[in-house]
N, C-alpha and C. Protein backbone atom coordinates (compact mmCIF):
# COMPACT_ATOMS: atom_id res chain seq x y z
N UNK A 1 110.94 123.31 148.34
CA UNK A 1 109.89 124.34 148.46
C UNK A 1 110.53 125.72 148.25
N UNK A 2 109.98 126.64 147.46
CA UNK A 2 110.64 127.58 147.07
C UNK A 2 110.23 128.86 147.61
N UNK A 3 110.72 129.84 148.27
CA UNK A 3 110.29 131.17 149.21
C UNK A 3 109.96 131.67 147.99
N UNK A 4 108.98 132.35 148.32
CA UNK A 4 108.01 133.13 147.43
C UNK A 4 108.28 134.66 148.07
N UNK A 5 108.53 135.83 147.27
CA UNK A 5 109.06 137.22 147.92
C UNK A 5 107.44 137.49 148.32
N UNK A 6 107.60 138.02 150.14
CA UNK A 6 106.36 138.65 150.14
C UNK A 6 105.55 140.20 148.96
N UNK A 7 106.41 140.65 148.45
CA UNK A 7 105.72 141.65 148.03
C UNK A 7 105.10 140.71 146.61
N UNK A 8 105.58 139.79 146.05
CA UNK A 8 105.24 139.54 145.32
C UNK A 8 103.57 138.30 145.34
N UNK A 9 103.62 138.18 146.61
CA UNK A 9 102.43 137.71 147.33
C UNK A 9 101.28 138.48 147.26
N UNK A 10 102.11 139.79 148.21
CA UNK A 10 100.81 141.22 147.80
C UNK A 10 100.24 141.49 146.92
N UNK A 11 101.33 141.45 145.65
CA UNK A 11 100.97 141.76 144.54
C UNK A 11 99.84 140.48 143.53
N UNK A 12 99.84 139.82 144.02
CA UNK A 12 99.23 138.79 143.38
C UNK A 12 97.80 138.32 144.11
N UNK A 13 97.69 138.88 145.66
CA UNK A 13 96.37 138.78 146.59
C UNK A 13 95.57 140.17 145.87
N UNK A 14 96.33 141.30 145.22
CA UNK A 14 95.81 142.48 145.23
C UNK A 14 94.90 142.16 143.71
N UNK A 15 95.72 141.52 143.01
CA UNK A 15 95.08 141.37 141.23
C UNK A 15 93.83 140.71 141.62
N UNK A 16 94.03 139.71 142.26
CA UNK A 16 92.89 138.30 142.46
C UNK A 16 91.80 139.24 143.30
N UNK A 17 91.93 140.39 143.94
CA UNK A 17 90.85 141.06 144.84
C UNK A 17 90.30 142.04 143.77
N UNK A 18 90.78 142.89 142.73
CA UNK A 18 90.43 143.35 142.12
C UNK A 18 89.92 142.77 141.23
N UNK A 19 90.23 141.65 140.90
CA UNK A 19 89.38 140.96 139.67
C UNK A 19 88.24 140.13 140.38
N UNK A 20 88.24 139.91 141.42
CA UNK A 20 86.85 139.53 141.97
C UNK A 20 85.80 140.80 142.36
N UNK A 21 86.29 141.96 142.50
CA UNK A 21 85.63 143.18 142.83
C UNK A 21 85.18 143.37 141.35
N UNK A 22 85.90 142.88 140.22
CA UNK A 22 85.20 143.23 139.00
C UNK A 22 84.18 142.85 138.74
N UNK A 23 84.07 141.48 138.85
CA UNK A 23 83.08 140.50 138.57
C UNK A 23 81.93 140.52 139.50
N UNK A 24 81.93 141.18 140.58
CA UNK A 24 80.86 141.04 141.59
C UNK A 24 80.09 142.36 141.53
N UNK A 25 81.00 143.95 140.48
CA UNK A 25 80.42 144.78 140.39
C UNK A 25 79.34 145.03 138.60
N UNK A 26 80.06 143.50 138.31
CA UNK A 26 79.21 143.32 136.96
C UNK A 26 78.42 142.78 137.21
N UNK A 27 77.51 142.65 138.76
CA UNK A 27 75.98 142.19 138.92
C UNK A 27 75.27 142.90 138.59
């Protein structure tokens, strides 16, 4: 099992929140 760097966690919760904020503001 391989440690995953937290910032690089952040960085990857932050894309996936913005790209769902995209799609939910293209209602």
């Amino acid at each position: 099992m391989e440690w995953t760097k937290p910032e690089f966690v952040e960085v990857k919760m932050d894309a996936e929140i913005n790209s769902y904020q995209d799609d939910f503001s293209g209602i």
